[in-house]
PDB file of N, CA and C in Angstrom:
ATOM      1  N   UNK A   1     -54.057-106.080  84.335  1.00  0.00           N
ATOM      2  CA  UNK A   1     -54.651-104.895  84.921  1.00  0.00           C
ATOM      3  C   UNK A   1     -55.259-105.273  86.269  1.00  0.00           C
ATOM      4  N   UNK A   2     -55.033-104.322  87.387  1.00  0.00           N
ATOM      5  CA  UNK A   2     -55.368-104.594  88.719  1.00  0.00           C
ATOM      6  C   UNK A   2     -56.909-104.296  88.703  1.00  0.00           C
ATOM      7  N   UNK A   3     -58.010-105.049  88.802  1.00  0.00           N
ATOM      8  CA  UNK A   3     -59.020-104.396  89.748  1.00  0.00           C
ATOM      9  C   UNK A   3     -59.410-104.547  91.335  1.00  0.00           C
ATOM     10  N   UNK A   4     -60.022-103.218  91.618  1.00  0.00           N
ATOM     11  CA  UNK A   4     -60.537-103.180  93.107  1.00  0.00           C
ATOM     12  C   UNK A   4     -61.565-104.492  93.627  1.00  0.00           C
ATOM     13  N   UNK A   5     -61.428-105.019  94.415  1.00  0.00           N
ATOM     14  CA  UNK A   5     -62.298-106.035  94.693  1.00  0.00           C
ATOM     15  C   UNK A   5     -63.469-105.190  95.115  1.00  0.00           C
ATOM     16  N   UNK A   6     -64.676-106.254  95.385  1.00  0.00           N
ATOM     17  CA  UNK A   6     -66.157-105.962  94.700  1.00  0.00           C
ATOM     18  C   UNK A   6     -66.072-104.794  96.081  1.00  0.00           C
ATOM     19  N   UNK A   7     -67.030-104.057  95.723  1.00  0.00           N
ATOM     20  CA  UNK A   7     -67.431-103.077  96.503  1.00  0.00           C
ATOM     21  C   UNK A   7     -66.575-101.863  97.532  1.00  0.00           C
ATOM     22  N   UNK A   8     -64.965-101.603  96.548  1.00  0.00           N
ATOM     23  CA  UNK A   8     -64.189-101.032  96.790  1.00  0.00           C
ATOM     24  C   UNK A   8     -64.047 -99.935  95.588  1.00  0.00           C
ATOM     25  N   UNK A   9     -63.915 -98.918  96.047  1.00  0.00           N
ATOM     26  CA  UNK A   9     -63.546 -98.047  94.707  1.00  0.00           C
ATOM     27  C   UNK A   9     -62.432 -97.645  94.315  1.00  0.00           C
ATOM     28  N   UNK A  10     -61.571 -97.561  93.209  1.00  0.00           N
ATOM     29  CA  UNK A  10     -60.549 -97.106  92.965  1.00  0.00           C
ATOM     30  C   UNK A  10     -59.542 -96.191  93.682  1.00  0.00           C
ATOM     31  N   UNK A  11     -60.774 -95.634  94.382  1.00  0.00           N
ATOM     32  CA  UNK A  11     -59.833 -94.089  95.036  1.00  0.00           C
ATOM     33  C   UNK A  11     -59.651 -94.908  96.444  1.00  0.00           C
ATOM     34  N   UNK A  12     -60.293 -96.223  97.500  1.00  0.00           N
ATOM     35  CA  UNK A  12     -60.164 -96.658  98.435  1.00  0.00           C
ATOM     36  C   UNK A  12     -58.662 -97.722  97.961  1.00  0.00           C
ATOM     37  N   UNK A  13     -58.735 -98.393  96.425  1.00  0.00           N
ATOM     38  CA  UNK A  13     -57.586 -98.950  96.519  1.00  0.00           C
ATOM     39  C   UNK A  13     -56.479 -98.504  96.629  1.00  0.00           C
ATOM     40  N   UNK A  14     -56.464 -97.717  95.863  1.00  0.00           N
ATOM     41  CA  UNK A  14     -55.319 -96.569  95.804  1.00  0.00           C
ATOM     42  C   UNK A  14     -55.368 -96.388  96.772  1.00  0.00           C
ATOM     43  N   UNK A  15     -55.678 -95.561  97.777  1.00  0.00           N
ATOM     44  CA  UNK A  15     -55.116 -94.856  99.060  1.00  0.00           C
ATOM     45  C   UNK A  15     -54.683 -96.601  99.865  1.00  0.00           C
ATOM     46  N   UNK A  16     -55.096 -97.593  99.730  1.00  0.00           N
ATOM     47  CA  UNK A  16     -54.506 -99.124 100.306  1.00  0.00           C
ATOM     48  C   UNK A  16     -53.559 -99.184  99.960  1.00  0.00           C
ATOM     49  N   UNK A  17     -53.378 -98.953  98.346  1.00  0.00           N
ATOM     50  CA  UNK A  17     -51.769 -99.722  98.138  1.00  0.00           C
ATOM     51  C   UNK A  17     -50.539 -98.256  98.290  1.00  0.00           C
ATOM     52  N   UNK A  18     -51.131 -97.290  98.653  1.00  0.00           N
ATOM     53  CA  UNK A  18     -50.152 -96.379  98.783  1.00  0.00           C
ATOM     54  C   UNK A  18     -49.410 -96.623 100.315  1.00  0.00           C
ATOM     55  N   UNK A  19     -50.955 -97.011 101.192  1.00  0.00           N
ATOM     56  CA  UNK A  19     -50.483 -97.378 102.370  1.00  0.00           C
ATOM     57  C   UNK A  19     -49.557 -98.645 102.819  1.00  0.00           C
ATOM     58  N   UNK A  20     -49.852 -99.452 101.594  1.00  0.00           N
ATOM     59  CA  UNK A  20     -48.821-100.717 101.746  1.00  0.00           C
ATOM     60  C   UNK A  20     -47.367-100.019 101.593  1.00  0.00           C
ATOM     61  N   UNK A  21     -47.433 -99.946 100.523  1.00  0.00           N
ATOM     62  CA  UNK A  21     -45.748 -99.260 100.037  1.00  0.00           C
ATOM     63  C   UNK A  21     -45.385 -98.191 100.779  1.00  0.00           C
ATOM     64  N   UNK A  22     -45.877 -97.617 101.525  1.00  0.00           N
ATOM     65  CA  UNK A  22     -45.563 -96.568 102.400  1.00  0.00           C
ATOM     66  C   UNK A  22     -45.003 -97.643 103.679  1.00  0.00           C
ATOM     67  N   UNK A  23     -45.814 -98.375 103.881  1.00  0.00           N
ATOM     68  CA  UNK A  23     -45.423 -98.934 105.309  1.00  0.00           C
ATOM     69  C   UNK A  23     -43.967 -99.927 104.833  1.00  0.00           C
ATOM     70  N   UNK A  24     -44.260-100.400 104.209  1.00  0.00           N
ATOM     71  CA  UNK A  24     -43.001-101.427 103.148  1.00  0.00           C
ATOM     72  C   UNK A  24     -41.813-100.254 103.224  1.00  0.00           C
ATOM     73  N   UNK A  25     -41.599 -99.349 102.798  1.00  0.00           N
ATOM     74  CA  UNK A  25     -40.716 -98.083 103.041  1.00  0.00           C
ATOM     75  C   UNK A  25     -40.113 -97.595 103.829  1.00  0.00           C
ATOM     76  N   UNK A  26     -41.121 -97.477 105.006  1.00  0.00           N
ATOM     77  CA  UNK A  26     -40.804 -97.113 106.739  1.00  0.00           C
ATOM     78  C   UNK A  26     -39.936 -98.462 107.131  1.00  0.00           C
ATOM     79  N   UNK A  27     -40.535 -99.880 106.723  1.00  0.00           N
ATOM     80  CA  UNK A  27     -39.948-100.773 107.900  1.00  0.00           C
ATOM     81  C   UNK A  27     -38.239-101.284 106.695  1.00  0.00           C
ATOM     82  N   UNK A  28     -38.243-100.668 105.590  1.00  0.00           N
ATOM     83  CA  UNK A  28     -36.794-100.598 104.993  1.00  0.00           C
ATOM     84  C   UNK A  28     -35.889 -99.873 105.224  1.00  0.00           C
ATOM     85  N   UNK A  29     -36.697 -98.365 105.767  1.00  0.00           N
ATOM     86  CA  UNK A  29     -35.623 -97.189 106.367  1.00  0.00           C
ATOM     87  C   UNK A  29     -35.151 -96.098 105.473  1.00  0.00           C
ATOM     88  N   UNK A  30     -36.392 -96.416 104.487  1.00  0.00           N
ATOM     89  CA  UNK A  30     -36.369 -95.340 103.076  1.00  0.00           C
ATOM     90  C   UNK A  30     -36.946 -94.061 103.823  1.00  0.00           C
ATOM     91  N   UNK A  31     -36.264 -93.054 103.461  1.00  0.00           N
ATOM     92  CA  UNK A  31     -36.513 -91.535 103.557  1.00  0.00           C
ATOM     93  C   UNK A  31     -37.936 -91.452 102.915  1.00  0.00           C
ATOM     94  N   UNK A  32     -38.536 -90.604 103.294  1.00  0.00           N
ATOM     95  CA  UNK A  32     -39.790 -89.626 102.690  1.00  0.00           C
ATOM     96  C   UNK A  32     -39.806 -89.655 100.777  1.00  0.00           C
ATOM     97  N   UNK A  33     -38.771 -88.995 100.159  1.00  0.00           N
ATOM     98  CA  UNK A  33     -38.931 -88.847  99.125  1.00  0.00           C
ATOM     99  C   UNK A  33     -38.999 -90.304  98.387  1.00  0.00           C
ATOM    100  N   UNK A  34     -37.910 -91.350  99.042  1.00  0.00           N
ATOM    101  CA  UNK A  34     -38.192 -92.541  98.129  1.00  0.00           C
ATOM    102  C   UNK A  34     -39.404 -93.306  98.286  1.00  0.00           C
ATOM    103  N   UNK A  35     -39.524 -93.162  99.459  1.00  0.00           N
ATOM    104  CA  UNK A  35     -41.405 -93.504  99.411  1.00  0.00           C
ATOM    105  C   UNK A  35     -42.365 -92.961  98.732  1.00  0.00           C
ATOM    106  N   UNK A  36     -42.391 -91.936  98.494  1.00  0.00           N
ATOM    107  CA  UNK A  36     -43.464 -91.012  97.277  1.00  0.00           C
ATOM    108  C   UNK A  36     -42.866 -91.540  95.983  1.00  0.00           C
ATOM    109  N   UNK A  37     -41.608 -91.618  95.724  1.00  0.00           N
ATOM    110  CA  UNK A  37     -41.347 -92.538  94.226  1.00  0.00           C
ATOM    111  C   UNK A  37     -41.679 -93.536  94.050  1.00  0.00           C
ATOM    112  N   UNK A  38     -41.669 -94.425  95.427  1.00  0.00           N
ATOM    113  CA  UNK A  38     -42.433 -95.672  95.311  1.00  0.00           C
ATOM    114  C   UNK A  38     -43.583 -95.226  94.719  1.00  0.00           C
ATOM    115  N   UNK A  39     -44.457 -94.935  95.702  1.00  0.00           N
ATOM    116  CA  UNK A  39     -45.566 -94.972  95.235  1.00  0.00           C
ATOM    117  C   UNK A  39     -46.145 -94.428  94.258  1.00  0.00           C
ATOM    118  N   UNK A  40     -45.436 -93.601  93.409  1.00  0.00           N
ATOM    119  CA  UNK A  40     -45.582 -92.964  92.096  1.00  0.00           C
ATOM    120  C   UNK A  40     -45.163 -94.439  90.797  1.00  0.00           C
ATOM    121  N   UNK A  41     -44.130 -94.672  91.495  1.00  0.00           N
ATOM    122  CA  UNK A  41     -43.781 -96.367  90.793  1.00  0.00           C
ATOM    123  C   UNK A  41     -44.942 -97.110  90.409  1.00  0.00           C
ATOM    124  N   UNK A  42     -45.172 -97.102  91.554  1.00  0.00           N
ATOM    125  CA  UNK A  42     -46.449 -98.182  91.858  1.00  0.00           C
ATOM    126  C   UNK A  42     -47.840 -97.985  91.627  1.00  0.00           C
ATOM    127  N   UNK A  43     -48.463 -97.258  90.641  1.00  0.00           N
ATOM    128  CA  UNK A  43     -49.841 -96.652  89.742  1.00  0.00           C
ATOM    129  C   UNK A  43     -50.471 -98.167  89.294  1.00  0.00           C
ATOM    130  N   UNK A  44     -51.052 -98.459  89.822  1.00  0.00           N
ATOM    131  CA  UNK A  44     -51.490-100.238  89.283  1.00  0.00           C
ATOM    132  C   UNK A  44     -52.384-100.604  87.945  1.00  0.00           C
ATOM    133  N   UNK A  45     -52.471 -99.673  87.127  1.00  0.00           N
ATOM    134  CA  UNK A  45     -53.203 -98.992  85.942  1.00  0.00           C
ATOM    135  C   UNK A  45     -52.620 -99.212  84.766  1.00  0.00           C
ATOM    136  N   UNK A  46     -53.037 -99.067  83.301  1.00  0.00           N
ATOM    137  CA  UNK A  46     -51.748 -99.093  82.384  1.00  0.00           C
ATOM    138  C   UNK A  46     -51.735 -97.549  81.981  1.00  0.00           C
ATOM    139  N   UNK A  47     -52.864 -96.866  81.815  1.00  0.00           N
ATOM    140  CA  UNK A  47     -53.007 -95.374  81.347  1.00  0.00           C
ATOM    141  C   UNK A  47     -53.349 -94.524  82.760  1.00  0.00           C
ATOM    142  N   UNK A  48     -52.474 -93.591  82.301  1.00  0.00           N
ATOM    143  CA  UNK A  48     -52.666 -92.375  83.489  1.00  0.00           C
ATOM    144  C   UNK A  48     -53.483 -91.716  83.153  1.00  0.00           C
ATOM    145  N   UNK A  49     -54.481 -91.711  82.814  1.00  0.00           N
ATOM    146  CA  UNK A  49     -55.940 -90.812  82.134  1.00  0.00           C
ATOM    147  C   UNK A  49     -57.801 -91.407  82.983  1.00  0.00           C
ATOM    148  N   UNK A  50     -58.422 -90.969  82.812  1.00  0.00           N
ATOM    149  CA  UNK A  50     -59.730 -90.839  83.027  1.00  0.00           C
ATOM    150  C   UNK A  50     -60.151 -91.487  84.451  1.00  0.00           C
ATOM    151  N   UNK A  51     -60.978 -92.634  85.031  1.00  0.00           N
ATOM    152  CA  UNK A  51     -61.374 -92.244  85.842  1.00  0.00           C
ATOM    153  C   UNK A  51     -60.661 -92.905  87.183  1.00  0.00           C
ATOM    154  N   UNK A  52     -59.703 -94.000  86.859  1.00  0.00           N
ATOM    155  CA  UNK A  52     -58.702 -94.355  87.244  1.00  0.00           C
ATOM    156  C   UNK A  52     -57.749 -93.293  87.572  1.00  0.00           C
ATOM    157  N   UNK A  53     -57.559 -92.893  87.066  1.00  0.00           N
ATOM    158  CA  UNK A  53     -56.200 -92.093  87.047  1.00  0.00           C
ATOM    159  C   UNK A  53     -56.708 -90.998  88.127  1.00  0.00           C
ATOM    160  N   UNK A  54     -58.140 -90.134  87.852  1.00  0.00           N
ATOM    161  CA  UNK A  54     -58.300 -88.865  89.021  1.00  0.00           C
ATOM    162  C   UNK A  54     -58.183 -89.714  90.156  1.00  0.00           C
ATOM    163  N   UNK A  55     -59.102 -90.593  90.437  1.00  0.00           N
ATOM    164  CA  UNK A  55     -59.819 -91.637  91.816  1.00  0.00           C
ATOM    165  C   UNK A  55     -57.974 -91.345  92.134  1.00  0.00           C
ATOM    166  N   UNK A  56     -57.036 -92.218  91.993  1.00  0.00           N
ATOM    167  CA  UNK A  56     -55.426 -92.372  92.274  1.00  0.00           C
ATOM    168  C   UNK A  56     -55.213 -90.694  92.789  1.00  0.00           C
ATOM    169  N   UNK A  57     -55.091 -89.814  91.592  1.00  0.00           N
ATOM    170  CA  UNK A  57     -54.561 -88.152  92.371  1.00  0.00           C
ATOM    171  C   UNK A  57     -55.264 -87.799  93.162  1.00  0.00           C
ATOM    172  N   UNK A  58     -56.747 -88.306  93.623  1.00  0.00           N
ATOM    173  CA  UNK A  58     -57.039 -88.067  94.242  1.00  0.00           C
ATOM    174  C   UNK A  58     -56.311 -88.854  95.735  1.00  0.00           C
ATOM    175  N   UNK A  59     -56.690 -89.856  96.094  1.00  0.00           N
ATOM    176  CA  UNK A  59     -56.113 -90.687  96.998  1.00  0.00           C
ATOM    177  C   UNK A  59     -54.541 -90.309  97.529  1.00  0.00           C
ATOM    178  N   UNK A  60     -53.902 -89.600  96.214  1.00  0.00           N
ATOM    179  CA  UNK A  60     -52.588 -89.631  96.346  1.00  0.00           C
ATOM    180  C   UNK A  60     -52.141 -88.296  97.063  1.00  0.00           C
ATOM    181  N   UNK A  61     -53.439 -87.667  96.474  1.00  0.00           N
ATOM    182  CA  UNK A  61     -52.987 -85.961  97.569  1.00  0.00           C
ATOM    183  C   UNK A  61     -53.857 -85.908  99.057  1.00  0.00           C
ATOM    184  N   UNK A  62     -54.252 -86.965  99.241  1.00  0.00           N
ATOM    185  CA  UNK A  62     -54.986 -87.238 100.575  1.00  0.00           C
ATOM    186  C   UNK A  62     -53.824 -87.759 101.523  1.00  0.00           C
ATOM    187  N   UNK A  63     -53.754 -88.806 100.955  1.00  0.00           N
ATOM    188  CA  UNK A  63     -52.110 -89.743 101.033  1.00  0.00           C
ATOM    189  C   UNK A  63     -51.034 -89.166 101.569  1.00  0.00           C
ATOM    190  N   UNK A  64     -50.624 -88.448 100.376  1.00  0.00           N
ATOM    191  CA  UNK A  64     -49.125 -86.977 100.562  1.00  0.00           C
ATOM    192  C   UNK A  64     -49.805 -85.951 101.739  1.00  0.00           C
ATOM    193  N   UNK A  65     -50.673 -85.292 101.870  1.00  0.00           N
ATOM    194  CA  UNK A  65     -50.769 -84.748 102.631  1.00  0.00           C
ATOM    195  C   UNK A  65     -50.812 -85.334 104.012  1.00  0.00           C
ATOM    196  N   UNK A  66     -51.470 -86.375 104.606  1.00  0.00           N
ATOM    197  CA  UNK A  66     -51.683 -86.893 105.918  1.00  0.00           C
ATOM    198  C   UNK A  66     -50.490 -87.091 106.494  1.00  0.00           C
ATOM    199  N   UNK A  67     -49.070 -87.791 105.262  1.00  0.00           N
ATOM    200  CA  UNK A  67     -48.071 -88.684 105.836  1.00  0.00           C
ATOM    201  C   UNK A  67     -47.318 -87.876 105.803  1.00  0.00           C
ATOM    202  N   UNK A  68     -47.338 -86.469 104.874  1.00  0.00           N
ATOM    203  CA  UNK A  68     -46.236 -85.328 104.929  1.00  0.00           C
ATOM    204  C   UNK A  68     -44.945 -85.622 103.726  1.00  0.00           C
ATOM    205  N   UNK A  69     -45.480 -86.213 102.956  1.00  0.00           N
ATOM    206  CA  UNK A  69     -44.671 -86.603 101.871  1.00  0.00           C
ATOM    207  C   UNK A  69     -44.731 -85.866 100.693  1.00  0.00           C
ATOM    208  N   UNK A  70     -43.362 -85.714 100.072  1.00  0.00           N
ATOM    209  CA  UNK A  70     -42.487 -84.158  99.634  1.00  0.00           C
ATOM    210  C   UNK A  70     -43.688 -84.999  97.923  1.00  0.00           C
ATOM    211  N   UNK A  71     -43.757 -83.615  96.897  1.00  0.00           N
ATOM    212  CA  UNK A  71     -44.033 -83.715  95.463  1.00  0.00           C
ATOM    213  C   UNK A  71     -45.436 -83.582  95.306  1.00  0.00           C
ATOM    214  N   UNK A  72     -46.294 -82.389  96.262  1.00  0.00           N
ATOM    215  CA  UNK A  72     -47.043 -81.798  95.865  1.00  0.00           C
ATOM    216  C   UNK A  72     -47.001 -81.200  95.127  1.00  0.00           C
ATOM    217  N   UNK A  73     -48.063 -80.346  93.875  1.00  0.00           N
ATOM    218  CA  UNK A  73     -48.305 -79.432  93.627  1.00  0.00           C
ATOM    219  C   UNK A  73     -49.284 -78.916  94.236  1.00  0.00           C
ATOM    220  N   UNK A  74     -48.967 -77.103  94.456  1.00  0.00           N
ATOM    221  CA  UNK A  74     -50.141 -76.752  95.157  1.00  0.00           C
ATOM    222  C   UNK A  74     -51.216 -76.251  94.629  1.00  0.00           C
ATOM    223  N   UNK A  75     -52.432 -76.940  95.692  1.00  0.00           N
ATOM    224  CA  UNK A  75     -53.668 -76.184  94.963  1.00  0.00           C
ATOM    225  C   UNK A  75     -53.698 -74.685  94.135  1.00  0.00           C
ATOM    226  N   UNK A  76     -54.668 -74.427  93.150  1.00  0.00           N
ATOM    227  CA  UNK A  76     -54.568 -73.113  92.904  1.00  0.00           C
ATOM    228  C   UNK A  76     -56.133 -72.970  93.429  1.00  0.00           C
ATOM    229  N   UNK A  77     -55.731 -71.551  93.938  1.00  0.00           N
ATOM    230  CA  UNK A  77     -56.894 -70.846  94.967  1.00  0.00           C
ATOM    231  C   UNK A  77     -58.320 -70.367  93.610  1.00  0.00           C
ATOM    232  N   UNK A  78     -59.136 -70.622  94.516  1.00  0.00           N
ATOM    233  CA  UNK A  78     -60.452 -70.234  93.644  1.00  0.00           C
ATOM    234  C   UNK A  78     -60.982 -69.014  94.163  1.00  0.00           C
ATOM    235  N   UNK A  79     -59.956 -68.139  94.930  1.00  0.00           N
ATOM    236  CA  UNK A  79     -60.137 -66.622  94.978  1.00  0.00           C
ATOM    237  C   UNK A  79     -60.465 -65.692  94.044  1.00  0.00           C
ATOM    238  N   UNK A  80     -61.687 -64.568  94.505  1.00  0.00           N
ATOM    239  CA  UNK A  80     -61.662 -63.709  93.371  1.00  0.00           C
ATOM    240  C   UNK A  80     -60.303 -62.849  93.363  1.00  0.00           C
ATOM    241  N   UNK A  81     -59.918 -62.456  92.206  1.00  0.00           N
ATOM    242  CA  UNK A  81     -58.822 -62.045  92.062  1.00  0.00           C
ATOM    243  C   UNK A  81     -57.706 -62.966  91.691  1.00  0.00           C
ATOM    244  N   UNK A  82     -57.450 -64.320  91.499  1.00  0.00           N
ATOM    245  CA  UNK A  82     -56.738 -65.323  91.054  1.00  0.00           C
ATOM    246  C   UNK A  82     -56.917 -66.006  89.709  1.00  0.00           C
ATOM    247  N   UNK A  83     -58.263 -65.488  89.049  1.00  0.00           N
ATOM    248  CA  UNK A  83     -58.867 -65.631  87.452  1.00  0.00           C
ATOM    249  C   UNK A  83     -57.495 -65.307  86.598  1.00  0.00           C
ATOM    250  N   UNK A  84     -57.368 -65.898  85.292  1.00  0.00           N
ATOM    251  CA  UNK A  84     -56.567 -65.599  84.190  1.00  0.00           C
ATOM    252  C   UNK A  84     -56.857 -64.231  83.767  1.00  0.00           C
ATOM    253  N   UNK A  85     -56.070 -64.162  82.813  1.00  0.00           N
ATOM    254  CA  UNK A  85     -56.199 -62.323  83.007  1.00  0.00           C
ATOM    255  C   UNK A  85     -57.299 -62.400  81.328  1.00  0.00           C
ATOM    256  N   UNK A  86     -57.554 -63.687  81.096  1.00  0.00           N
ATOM    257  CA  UNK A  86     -58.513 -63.668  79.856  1.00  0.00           C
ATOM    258  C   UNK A  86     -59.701 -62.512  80.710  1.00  0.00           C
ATOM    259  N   UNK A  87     -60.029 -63.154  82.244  1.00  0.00           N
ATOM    260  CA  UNK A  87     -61.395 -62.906  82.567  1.00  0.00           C
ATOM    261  C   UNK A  87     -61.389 -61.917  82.786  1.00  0.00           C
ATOM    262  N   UNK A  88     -60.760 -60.819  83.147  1.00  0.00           N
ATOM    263  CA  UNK A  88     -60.313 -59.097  83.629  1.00  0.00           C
ATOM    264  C   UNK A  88     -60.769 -58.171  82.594  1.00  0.00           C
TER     265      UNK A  88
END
């Protein structure tokens, strides 16, 4: 199991090693999408759950968004009027 060295947080490693494999990607001549598989590959964790895992989606939609890399999902809006229809 990978940990962050001292006084780094999960969500700073993550957004590092996304940036490694991203740059590792560019200087191979991999397209956009195989770089986001990389780095979906590349989760340095054994469980995709708790506080590991947000710190990473987090980093990772900071990540995808800056570099423009495809396999978002999009936010859902916290508009009134966008509630489940439980709340109506």
């Amino acid at each position: 199991m990978v940990e962050p060295y001292e006084g780094v947080g999960f969500a700073i490693y993550s957004y590092n090693l996304m940036a490694e494999v991203y740059n590792d990607g560019r200087a191979e001549g991999k397209n956009l999408e195989q770089i986001a598989s990389d780095i979906d590959a590349n989760y340095p964790w054994d469980e995709r759950s708790g506080w590991r895992y947000k710190q990473w989606l987090r980093a990772r939609r900071e990540f995808f968004e800056e570099h423009g890399l495809p396999g978002l999902q999009p936010r859902r809006s916290l508009k009134l009027g966008n509630e489940l229809s439980v709340y109506r």
